[in-house]
N, C-alpha and C. Protein backbone atom coordinates (compact mmCIF):
# COMPACT_ATOMS: atom_id res chain seq x y z
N UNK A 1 15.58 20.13 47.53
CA UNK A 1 14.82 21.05 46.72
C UNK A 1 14.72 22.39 47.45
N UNK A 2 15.20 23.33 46.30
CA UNK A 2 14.92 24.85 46.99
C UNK A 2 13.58 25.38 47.68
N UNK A 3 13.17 25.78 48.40
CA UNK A 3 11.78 26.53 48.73
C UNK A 3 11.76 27.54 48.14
N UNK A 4 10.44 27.96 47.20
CA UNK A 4 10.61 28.97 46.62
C UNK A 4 9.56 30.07 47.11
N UNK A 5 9.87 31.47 47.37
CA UNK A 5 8.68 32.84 47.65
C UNK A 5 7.72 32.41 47.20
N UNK A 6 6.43 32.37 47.55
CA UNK A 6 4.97 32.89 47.55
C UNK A 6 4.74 33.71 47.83
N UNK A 7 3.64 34.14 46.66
CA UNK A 7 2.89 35.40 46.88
C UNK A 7 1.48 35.04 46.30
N UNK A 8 0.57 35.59 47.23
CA UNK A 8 -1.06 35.17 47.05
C UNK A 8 -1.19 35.47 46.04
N UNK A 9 -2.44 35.34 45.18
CA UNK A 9 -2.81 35.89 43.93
C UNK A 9 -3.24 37.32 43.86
N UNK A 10 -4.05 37.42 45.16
CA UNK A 10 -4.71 38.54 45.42
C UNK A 10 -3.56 39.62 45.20
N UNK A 11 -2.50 39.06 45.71
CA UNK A 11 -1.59 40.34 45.60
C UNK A 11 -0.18 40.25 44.24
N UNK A 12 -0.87 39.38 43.39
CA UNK A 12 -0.12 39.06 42.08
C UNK A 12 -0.86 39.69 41.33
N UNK A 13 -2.22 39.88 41.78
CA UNK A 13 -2.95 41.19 40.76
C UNK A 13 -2.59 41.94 41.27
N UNK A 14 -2.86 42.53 42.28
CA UNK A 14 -2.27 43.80 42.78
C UNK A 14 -1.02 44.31 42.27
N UNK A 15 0.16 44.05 42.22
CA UNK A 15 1.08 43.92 41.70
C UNK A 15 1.27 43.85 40.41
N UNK A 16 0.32 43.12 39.36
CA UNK A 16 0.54 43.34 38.31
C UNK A 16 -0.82 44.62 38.08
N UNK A 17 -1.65 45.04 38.40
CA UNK A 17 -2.53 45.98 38.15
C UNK A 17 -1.69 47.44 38.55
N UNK A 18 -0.72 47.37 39.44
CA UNK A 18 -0.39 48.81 39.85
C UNK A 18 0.37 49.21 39.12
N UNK A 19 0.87 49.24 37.70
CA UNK A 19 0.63 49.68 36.34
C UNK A 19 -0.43 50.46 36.14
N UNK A 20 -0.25 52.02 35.59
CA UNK A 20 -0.89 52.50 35.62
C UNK A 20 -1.94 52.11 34.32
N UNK A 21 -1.21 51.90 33.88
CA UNK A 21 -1.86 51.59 32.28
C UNK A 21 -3.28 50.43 32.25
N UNK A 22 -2.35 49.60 33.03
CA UNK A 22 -3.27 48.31 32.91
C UNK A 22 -4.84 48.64 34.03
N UNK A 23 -4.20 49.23 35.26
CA UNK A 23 -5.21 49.88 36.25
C UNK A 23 -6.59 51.09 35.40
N UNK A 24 -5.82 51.77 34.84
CA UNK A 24 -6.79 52.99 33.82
C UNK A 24 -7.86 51.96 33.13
N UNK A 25 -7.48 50.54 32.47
CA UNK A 25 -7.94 50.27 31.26
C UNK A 25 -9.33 49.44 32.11
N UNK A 26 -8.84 48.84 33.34
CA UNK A 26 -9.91 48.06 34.39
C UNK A 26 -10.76 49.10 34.89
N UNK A 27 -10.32 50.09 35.20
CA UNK A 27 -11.08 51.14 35.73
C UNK A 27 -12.35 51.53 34.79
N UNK A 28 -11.54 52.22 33.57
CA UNK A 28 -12.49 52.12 32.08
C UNK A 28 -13.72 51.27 32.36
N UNK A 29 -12.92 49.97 32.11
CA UNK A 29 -14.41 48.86 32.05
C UNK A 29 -15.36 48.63 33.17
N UNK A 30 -14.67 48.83 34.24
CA UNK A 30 -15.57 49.07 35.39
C UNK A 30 -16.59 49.75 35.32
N UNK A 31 -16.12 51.29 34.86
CA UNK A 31 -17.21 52.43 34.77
C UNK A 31 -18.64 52.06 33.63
N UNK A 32 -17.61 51.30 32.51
CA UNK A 32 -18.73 51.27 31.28
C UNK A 32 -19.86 49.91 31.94
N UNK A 33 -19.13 48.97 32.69
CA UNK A 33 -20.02 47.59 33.37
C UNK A 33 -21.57 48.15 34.13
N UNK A 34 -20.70 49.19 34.85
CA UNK A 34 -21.61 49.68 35.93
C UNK A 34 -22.44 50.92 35.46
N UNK A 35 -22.22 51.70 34.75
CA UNK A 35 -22.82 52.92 34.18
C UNK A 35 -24.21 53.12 34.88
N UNK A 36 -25.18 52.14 35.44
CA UNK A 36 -26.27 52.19 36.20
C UNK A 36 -25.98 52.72 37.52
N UNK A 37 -24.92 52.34 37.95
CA UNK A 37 -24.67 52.83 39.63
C UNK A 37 -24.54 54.73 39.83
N UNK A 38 -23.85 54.64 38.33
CA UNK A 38 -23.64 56.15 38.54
C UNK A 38 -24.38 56.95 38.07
N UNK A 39 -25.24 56.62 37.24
CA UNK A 39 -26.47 57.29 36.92
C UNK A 39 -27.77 56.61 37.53
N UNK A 40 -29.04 57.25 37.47
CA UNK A 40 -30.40 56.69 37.33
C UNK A 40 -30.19 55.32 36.69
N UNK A 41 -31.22 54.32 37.02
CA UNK A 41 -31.18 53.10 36.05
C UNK A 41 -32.13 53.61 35.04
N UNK A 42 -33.39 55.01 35.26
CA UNK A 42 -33.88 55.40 34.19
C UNK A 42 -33.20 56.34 32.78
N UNK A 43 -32.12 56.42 33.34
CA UNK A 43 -31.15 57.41 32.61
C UNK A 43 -30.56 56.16 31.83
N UNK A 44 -29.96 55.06 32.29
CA UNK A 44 -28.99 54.45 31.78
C UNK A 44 -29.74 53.58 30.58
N UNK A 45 -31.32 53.55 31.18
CA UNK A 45 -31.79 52.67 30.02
C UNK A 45 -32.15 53.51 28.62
N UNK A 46 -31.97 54.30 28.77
CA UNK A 46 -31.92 55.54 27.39
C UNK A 46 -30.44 55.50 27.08
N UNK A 47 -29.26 55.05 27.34
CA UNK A 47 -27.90 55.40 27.14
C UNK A 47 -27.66 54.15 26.49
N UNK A 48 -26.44 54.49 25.52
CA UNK A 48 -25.53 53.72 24.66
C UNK A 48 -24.80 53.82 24.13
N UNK A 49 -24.11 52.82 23.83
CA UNK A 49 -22.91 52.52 23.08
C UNK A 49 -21.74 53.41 23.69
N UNK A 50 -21.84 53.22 24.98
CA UNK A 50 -20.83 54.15 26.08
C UNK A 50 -19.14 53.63 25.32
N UNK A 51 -18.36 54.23 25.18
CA UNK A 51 -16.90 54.41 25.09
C UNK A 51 -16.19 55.12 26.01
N UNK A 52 -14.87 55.15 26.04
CA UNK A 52 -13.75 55.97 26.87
C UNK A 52 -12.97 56.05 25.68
N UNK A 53 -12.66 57.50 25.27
CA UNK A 53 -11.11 57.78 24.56
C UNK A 53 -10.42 58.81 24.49
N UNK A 54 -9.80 58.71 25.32
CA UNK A 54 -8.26 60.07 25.56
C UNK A 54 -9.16 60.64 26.70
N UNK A 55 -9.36 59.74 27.89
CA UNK A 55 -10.29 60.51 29.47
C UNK A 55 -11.45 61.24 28.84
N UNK A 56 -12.49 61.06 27.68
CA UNK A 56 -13.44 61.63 27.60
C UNK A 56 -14.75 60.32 27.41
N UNK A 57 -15.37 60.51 28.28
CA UNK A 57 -16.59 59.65 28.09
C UNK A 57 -18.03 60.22 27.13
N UNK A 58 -17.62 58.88 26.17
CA UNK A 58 -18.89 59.45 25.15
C UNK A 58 -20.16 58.45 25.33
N UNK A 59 -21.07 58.94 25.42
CA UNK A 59 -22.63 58.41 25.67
C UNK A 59 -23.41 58.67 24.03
N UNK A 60 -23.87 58.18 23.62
CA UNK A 60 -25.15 58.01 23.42
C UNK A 60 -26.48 57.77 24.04
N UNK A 61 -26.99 58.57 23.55
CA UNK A 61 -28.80 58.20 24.04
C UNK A 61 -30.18 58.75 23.00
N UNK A 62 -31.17 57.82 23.32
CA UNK A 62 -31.99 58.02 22.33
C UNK A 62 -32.82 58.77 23.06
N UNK A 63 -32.86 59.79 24.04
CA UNK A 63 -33.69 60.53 24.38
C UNK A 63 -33.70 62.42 24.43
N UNK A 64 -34.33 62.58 23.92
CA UNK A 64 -33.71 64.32 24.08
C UNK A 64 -33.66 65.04 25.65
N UNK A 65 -34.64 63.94 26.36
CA UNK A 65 -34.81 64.40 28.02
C UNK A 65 -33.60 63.98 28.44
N UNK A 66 -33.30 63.04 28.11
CA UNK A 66 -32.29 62.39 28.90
C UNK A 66 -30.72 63.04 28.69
N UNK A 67 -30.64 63.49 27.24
CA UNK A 67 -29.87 64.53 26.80
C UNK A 67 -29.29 65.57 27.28
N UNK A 68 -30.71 66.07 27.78
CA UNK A 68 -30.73 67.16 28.55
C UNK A 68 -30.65 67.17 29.99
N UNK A 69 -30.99 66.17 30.62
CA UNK A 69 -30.57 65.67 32.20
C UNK A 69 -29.47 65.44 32.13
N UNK A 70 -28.32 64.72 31.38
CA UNK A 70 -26.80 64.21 31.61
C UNK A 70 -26.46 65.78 31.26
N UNK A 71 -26.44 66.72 30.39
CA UNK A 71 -25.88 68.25 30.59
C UNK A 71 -26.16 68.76 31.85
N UNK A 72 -27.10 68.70 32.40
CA UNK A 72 -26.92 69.74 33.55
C UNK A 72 -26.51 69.34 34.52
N UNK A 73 -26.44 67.41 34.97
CA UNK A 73 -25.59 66.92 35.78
C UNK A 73 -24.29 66.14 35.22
N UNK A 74 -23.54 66.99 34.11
CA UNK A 74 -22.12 66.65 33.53
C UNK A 74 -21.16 66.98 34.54
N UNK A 75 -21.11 67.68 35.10
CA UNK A 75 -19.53 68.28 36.03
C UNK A 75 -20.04 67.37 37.29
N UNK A 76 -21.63 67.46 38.13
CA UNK A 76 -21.46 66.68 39.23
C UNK A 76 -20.90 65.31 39.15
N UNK A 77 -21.63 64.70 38.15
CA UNK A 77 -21.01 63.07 37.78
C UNK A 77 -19.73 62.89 36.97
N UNK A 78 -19.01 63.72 36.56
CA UNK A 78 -17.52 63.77 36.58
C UNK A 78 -16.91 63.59 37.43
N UNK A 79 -17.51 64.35 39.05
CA UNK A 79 -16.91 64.19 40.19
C UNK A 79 -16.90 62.80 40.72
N UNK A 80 -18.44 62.89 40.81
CA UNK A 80 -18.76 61.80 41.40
C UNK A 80 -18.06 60.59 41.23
N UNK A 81 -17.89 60.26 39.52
CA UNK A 81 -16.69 59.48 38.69
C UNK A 81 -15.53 58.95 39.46
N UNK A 82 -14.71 60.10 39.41
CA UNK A 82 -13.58 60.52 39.44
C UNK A 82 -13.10 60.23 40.51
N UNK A 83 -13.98 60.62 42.07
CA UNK A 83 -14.09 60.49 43.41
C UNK A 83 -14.32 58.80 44.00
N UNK A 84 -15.10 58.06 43.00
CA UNK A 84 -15.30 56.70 43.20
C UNK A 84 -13.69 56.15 42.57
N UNK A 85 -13.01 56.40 41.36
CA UNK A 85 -11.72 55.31 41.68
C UNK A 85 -10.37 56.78 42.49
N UNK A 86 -10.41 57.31 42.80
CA UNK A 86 -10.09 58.24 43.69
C UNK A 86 -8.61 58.96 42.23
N UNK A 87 -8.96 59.51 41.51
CA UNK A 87 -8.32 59.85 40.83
C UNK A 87 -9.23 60.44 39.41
N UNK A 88 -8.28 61.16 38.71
CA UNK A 88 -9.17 61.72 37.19
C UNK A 88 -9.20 60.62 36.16
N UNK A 89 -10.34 59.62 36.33
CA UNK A 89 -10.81 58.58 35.38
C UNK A 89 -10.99 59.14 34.11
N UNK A 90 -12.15 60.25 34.11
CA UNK A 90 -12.70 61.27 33.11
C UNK A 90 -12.47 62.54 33.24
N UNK A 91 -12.33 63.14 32.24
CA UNK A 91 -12.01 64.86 32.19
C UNK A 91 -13.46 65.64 31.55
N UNK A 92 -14.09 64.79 30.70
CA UNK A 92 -15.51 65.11 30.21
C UNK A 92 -16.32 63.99 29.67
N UNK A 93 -17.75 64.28 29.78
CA UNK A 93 -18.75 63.73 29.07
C UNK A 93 -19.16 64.33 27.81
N UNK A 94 -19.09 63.60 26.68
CA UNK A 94 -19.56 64.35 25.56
C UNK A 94 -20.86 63.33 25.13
N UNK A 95 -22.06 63.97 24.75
CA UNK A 95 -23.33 62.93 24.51
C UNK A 95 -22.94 63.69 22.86
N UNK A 96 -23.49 62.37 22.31
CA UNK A 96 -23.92 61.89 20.91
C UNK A 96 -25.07 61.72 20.71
């Protein structure tokens, strides 16, 4: 019987994730899972029905404060974003 290559799993995802496509779409869900890390948890509990489409992140929220707090920290937490999977995840936040 032949011996055949192994390769760990760890690096059978790896390998199949370094696709950019498939990597963007994990990344996506990452951001929408976690949305608390990168904001306030008092911010996030006013936020909803978060989406990603065409690199623009759309929020909802039922607060007009809170509205107004994600505008004036839109470009820092773009960075901030962007800087955590080390690449342009998002290009903008648009609130609803």
């Amino acid at each position: 019987m032949k011996r055949q290559n192994y390769i760990s799993l760890a690096e059978a995802i790896n390998n199949w994730t370094s696709d950019s496509s498939v990597k963007r779409k994990i990344d996506e869900a990452t951001l929408l899972n976690n949305w608390k890390e990168f904001v306030s948890p008092q911010i996030a509990v006013f936020t909803k029905g978060l989406r990603i489409d065409n690199n623009i992140l759309f929020v909802k929220t039922r607060s007009g404060v809170v509205k107004n707090e994600l505008t004036i920290i839109r470009k820092p937490l773009i960075k901030k974003i962007n800087e955590k999977f080390n690449y342009n995840l998002i290009n903008d936040i648009r609130l609803e």
